[in-house]
Every structure is written in structure tokens, then in C-alpha cells.
C-alpha atoms as a PDB file:
ATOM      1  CA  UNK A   1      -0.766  24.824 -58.096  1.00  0.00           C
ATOM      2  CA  UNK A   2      -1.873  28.289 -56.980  1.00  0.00           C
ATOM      3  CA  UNK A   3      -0.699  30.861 -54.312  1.00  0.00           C
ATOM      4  CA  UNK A   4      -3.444  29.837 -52.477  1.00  0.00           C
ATOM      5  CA  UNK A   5      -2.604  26.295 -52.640  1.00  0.00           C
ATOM      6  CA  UNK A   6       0.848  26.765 -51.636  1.00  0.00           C
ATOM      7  CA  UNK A   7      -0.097  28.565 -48.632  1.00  0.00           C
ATOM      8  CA  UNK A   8      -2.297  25.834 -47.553  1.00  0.00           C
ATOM      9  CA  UNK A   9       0.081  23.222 -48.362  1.00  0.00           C
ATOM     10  CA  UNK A  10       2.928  25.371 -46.002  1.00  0.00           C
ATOM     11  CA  UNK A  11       0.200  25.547 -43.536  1.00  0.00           C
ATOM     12  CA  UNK A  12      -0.806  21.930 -43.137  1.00  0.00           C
ATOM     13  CA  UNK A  13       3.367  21.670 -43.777  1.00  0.00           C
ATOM     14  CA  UNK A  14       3.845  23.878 -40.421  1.00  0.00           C
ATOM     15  CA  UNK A  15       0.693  22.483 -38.643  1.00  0.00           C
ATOM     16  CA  UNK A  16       2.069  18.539 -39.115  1.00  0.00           C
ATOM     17  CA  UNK A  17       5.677  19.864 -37.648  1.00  0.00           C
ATOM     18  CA  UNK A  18       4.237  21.796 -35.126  1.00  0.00           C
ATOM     19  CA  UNK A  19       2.358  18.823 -33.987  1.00  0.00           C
ATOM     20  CA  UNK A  20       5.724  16.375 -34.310  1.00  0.00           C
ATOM     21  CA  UNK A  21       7.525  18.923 -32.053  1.00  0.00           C
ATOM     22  CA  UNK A  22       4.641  18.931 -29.238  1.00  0.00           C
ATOM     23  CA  UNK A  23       4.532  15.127 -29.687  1.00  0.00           C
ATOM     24  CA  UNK A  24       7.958  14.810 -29.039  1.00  0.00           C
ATOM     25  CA  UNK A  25       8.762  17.762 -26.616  1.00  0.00           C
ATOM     26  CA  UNK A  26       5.846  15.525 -24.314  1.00  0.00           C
ATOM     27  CA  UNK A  27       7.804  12.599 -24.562  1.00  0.00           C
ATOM     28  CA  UNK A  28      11.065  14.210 -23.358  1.00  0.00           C
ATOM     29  CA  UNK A  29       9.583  15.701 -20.491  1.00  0.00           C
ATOM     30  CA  UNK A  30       8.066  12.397 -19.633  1.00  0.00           C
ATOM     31  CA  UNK A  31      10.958  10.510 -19.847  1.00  0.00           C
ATOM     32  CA  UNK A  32      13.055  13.512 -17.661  1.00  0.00           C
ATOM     33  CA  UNK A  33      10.093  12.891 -15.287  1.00  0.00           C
ATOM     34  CA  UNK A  34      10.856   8.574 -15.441  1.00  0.00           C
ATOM     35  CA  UNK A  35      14.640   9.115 -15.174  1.00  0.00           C
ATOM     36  CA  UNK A  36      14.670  11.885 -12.229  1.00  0.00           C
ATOM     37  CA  UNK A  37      12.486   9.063 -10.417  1.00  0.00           C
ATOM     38  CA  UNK A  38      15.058   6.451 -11.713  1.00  0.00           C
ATOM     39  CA  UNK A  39      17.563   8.771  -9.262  1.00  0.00           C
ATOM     40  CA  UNK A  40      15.241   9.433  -6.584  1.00  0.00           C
ATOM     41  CA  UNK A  41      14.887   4.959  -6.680  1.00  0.00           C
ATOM     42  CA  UNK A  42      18.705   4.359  -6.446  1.00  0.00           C
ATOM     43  CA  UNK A  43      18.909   6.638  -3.144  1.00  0.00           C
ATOM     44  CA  UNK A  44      16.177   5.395  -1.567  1.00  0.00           C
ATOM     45  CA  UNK A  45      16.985   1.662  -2.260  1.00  0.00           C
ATOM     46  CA  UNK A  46      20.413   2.368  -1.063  1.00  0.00           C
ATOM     47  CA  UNK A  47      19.091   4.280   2.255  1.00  0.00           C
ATOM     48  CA  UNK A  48      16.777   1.019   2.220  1.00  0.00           C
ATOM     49  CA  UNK A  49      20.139  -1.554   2.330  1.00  0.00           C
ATOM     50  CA  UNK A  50      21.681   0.189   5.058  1.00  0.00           C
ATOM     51  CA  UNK A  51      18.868   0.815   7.275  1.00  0.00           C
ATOM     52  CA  UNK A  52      19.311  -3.287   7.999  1.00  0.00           C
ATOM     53  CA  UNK A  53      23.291  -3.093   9.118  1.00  0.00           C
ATOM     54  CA  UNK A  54      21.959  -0.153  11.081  1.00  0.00           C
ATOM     55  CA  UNK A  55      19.590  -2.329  12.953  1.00  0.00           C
ATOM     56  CA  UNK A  56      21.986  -5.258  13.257  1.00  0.00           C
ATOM     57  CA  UNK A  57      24.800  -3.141  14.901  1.00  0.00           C
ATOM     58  CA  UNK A  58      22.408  -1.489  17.237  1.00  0.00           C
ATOM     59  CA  UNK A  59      20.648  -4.808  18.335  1.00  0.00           C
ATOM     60  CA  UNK A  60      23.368  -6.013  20.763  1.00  0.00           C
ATOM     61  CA  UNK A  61      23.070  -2.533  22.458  1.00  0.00           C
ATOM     62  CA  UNK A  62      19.139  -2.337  22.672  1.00  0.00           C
ATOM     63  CA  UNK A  63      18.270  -5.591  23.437  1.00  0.00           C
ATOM     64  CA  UNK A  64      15.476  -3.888  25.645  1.00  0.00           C
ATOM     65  CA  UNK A  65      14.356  -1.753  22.733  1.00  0.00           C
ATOM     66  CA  UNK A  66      12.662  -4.697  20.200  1.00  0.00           C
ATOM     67  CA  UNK A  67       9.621  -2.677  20.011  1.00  0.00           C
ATOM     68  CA  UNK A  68      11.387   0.232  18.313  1.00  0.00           C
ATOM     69  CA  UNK A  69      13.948  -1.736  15.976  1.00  0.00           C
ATOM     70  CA  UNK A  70      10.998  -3.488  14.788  1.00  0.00           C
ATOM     71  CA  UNK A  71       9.142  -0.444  14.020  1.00  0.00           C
ATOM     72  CA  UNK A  72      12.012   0.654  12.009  1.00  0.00           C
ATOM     73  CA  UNK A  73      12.111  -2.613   9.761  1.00  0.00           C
ATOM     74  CA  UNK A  74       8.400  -2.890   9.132  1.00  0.00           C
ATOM     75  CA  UNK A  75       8.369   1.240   8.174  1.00  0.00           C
ATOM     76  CA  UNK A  76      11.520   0.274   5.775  1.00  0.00           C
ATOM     77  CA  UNK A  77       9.775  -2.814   4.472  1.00  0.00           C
ATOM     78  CA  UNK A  78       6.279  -0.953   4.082  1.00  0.00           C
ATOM     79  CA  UNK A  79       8.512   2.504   2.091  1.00  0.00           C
ATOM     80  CA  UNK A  80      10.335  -0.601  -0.250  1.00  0.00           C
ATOM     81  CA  UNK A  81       7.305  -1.796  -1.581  1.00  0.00           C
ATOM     82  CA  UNK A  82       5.551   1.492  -2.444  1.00  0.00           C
ATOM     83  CA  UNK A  83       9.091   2.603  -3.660  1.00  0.00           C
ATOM     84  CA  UNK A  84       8.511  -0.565  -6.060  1.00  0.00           C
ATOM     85  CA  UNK A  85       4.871   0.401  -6.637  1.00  0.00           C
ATOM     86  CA  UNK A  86       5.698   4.122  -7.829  1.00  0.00           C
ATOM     87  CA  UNK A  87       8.876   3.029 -10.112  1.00  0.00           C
ATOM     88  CA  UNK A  88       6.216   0.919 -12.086  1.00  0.00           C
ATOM     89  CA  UNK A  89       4.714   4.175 -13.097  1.00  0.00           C
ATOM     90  CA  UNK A  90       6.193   7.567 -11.608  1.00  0.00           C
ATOM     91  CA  UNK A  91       3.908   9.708 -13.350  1.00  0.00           C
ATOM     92  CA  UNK A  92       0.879   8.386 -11.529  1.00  0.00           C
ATOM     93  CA  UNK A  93      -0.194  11.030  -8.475  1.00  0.00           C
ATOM     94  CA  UNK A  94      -1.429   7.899  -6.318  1.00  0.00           C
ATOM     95  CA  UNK A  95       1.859   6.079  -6.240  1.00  0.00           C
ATOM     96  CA  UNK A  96       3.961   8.960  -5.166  1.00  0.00           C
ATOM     97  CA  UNK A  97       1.264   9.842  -2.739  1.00  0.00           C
ATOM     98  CA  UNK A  98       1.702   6.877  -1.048  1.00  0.00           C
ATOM     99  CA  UNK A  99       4.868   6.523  -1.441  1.00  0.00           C
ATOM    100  CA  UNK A 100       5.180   9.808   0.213  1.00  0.00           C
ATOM    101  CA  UNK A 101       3.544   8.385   3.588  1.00  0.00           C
ATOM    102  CA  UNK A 102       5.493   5.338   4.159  1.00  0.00           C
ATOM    103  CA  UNK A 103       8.528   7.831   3.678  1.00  0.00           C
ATOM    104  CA  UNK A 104       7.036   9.711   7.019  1.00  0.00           C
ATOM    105  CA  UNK A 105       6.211   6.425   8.954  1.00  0.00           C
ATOM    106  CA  UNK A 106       9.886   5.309   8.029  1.00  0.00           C
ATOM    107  CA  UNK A 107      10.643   9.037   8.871  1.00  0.00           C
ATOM    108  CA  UNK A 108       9.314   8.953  12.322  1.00  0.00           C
ATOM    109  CA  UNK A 109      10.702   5.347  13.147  1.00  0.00           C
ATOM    110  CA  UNK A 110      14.076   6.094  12.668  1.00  0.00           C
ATOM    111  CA  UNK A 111      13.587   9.752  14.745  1.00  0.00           C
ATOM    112  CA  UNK A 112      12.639   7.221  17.644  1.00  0.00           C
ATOM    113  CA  UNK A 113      15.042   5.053  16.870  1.00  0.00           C
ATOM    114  CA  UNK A 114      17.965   7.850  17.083  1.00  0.00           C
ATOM    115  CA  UNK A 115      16.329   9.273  20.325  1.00  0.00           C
ATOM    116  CA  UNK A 116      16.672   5.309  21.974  1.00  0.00           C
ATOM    117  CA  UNK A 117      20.349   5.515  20.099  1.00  0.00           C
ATOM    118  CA  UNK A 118      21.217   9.046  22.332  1.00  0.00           C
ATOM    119  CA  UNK A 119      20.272   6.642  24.890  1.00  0.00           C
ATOM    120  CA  UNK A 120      23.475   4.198  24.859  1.00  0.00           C
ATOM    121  CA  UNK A 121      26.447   6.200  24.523  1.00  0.00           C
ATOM    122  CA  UNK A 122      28.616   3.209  23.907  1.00  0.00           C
ATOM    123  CA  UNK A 123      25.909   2.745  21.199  1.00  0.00           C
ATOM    124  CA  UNK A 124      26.365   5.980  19.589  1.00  0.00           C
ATOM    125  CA  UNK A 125      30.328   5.891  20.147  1.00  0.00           C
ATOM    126  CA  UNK A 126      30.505   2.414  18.075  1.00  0.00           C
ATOM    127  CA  UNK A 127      32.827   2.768  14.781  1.00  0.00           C
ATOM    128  CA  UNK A 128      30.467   1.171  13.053  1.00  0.00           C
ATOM    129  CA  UNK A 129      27.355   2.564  13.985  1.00  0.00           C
ATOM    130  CA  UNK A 130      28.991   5.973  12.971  1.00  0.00           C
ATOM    131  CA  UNK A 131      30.174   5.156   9.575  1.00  0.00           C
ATOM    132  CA  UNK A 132      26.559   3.591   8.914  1.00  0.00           C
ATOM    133  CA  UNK A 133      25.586   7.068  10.543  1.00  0.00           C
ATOM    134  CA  UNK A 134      27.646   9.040   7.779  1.00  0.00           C
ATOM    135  CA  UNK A 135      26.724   6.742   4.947  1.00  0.00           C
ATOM    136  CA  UNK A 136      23.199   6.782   5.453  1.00  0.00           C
ATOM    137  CA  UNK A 137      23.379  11.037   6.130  1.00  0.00           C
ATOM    138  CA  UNK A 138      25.436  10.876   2.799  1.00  0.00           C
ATOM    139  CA  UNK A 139      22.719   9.120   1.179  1.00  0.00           C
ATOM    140  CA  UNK A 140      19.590  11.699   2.612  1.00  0.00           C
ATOM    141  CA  UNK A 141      21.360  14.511   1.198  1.00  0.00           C
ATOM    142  CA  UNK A 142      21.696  12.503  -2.605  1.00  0.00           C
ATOM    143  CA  UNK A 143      17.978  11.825  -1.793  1.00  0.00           C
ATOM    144  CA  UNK A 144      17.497  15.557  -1.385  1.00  0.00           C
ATOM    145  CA  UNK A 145      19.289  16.603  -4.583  1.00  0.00           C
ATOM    146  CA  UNK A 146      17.797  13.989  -7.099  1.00  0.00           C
ATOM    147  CA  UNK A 147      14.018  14.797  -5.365  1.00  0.00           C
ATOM    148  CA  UNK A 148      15.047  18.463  -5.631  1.00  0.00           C
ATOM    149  CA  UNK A 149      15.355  17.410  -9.587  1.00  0.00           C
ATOM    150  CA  UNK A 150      12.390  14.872  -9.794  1.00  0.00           C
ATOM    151  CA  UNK A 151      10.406  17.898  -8.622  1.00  0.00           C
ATOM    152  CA  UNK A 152      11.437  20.418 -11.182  1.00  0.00           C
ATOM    153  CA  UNK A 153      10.967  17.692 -13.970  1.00  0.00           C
ATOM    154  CA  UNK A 154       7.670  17.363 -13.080  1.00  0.00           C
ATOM    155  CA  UNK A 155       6.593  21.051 -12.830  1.00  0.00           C
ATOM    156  CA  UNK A 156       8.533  21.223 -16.219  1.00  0.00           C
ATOM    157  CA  UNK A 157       6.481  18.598 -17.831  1.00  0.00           C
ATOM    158  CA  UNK A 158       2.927  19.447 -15.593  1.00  0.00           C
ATOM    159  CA  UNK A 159       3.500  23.401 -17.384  1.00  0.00           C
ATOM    160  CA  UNK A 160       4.039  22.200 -20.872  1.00  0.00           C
ATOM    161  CA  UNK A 161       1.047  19.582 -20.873  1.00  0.00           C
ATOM    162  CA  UNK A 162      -1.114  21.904 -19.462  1.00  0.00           C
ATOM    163  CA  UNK A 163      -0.454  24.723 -21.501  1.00  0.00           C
ATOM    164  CA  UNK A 164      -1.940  26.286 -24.670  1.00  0.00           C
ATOM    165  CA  UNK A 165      -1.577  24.422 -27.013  1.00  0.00           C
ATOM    166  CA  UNK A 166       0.138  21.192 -25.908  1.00  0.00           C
ATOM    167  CA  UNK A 167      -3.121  20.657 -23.854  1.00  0.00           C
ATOM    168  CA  UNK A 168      -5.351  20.001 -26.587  1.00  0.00           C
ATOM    169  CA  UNK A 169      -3.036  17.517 -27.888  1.00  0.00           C
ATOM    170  CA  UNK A 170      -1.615  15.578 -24.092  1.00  0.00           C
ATOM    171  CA  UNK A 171      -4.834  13.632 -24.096  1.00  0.00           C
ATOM    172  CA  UNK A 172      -4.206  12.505 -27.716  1.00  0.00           C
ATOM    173  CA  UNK A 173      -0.953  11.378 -27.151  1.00  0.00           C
ATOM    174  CA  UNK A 174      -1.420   9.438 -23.530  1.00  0.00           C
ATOM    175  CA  UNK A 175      -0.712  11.940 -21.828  1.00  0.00           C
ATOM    176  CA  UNK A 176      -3.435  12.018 -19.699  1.00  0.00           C
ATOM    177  CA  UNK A 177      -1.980  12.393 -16.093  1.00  0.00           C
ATOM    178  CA  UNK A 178      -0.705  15.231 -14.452  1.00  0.00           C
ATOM    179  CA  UNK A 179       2.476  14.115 -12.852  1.00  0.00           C
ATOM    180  CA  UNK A 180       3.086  14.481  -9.069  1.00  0.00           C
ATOM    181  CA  UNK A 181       6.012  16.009  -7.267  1.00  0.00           C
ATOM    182  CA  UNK A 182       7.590  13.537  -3.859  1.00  0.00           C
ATOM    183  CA  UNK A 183       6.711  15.828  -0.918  1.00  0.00           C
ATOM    184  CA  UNK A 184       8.037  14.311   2.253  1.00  0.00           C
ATOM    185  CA  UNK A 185       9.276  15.601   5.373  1.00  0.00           C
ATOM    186  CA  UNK A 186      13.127  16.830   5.386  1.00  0.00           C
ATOM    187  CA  UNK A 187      15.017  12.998   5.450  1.00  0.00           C
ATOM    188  CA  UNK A 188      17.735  14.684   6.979  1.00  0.00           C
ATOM    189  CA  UNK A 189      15.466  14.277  10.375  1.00  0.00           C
ATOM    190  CA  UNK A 190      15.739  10.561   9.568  1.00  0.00           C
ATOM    191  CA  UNK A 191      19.893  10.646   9.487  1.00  0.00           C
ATOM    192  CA  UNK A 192      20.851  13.030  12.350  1.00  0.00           C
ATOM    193  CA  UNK A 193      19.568  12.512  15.548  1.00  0.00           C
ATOM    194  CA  UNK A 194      17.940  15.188  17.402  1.00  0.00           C
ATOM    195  CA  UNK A 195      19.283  17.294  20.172  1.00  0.00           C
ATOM    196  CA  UNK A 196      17.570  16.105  23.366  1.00  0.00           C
ATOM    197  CA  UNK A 197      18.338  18.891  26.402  1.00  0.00           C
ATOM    198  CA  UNK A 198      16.979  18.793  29.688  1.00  0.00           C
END
């Protein structure tokens, strides 16, 4: 074998590792994209167990208020299922999107839901109703950090697929969709109550 056939034979050599290392590097970032979801799932589902004891303990107190409480379940119902929906398949745009959404509807229920709670100060003074309080602010902020990560996985892996020359390759290794961040409104709204002066 000749110079010139092993130069071609390094080249094809280089070309075949070059196209193992893409491969692969596509995979990680797709599977940092799956597991920062994976974090982003464990908060919400927790947020989504204690929203229930939060309703319970306030339902003896707002009897009056069914209207509101039951707004509050059905928006918590409504952001489990599309939670369930988008951890089927985080990289898909249309799951997150939605899921997005019923994370504001749940988002503005419980801000009504905390202005009724100013309401009824033996309410709002309740032991119980303030360690749910605590727990479930605890829980927005862990919801804050791992979205805070989901999101940088995803520009991570959106750069590399898009990019020169992992592009030409994405589509032949599945790697078809561009991954969405989870944009919703600050959840801390959803923990705190507002400050209502007059």
C-alpha cells in the first residue's frame, strides 16, 4: 500500500471517528435534555401532591369559596396530565408548549386562591396551612433551579444539532427535533401570596 493509500485509509480512519464522536456527543446531549426533564417531573409532581392537603386544610375555612378551590384542582389535574404527556417525550416542542399553559392556568388559580387565603386570617395563621405554605415555596424554588438546568440542556443540545457539521448528520441519527426550553411565568407567584394594600 502506497502513501496515497495510507492517507486515504487515515482519512476514512478520521472521517468514521469523527462521525462516532458526533453520533455519540448527540446522544449525550439528548439524554442531559431527558434527565434535566426527569428533575423538572419530580418537582412538579411533588408541587402536584401538596397542592391537594393545601386544598383540604383550607376547605373548612372557605366553605363560601368552592368556586375557587375547584378551580385550583381542575388547573392541577389539567398541569398533571400534560406533565405526563411531555415526560413521554421531552424533546418534543408541542408537549412542553402545552405543558407550559396549564402551568399558567394552575399559575393563576392558585394567585386567586392566595388572594381568597389573605382573606381569612385564621386561615392564613393555621400551622398547617403554613408549613404546606413553606413546603410548597420550597418546592417552586427546586422547580426554578432544575428548569433553570432543563433550559441550558436544551440550548446545549439545540447549538450542537444545529451546528456545522453535526447538522448534516442530526437527521441521520433521529435527531430530527429541535428541543424546546419550559417557559412559564415565575412559580414563585404561585407559592407567595401577593401583597394586597388599600
Amino acid at each position: 500500500m502506497g502513501t496515497s493509500g495510507l492517507i486515504t485509509l487515515a482519512v476514512i480512519v478520521a472521517a468514521i471517528f469523527f462521525i462516532i464522536y458526533l453520533y455519540n456527543k448527540l446522544v449525550q446531549l439528548k439524554n442531559r435534555v431527558e434527565n434535566g426533564f426527569s428533575q423538572i417531573e419530580v418537582q412538579l409532581k411533588r408541587r402536584y401532591d401538596l397542592i391537594p392537603n393545601l386544598i383540604e386544610t383550607a376547605k373548612a375555612y372557605l366553605k363560601h369559596e368552592s368556586e375557587t378551590l375547584e378551580a385550583v384542582v381542575n388547573a392541577r389535574n389539567a398541569a398533571s396530565n400534560e406533565l405526563s404527556a411531555a415526560s413521554n417525550n421531552p424533546s418534543d416542542g408541542s408537549h412542553i408548549n402545552a405543558l407550559a399553559g396549564a402551568e399558567k392556568i394552575l399559575g393563576q388559580a392558585m394567585g386567586k386562591f392566595n388572594l381568597v387565603v389573605e382573606a381569612y386570617p385564621d386561615l392564613k395563621a393555621s400551622a398547617n396551612m403554613q408549613q404546606l405554605s413553606e413546603e410548597l415555596a420550597s418546592t417552586e424554588n427546586r422547580i426554578s433551579f432544575a428548569r433553570q438546568a432543563f433550559n441550558d440542556d436544551v440550548m446545549h443540545y439545540n447549538i450542537f444539532r444545529e451546528s456545522f457539521p453535526a447538522n448534516i448528520f442530526a437527521s441521520l441519527f433521529g435527531h430530527t427535533q429541535k428541543a424546546m426550553p419550559l417557559e412559564f411565568e415565575d412559580s414563585a407567584e404561585i407559592a407567595v401570596p401577593p401583597k394586597v394594600s388599600f
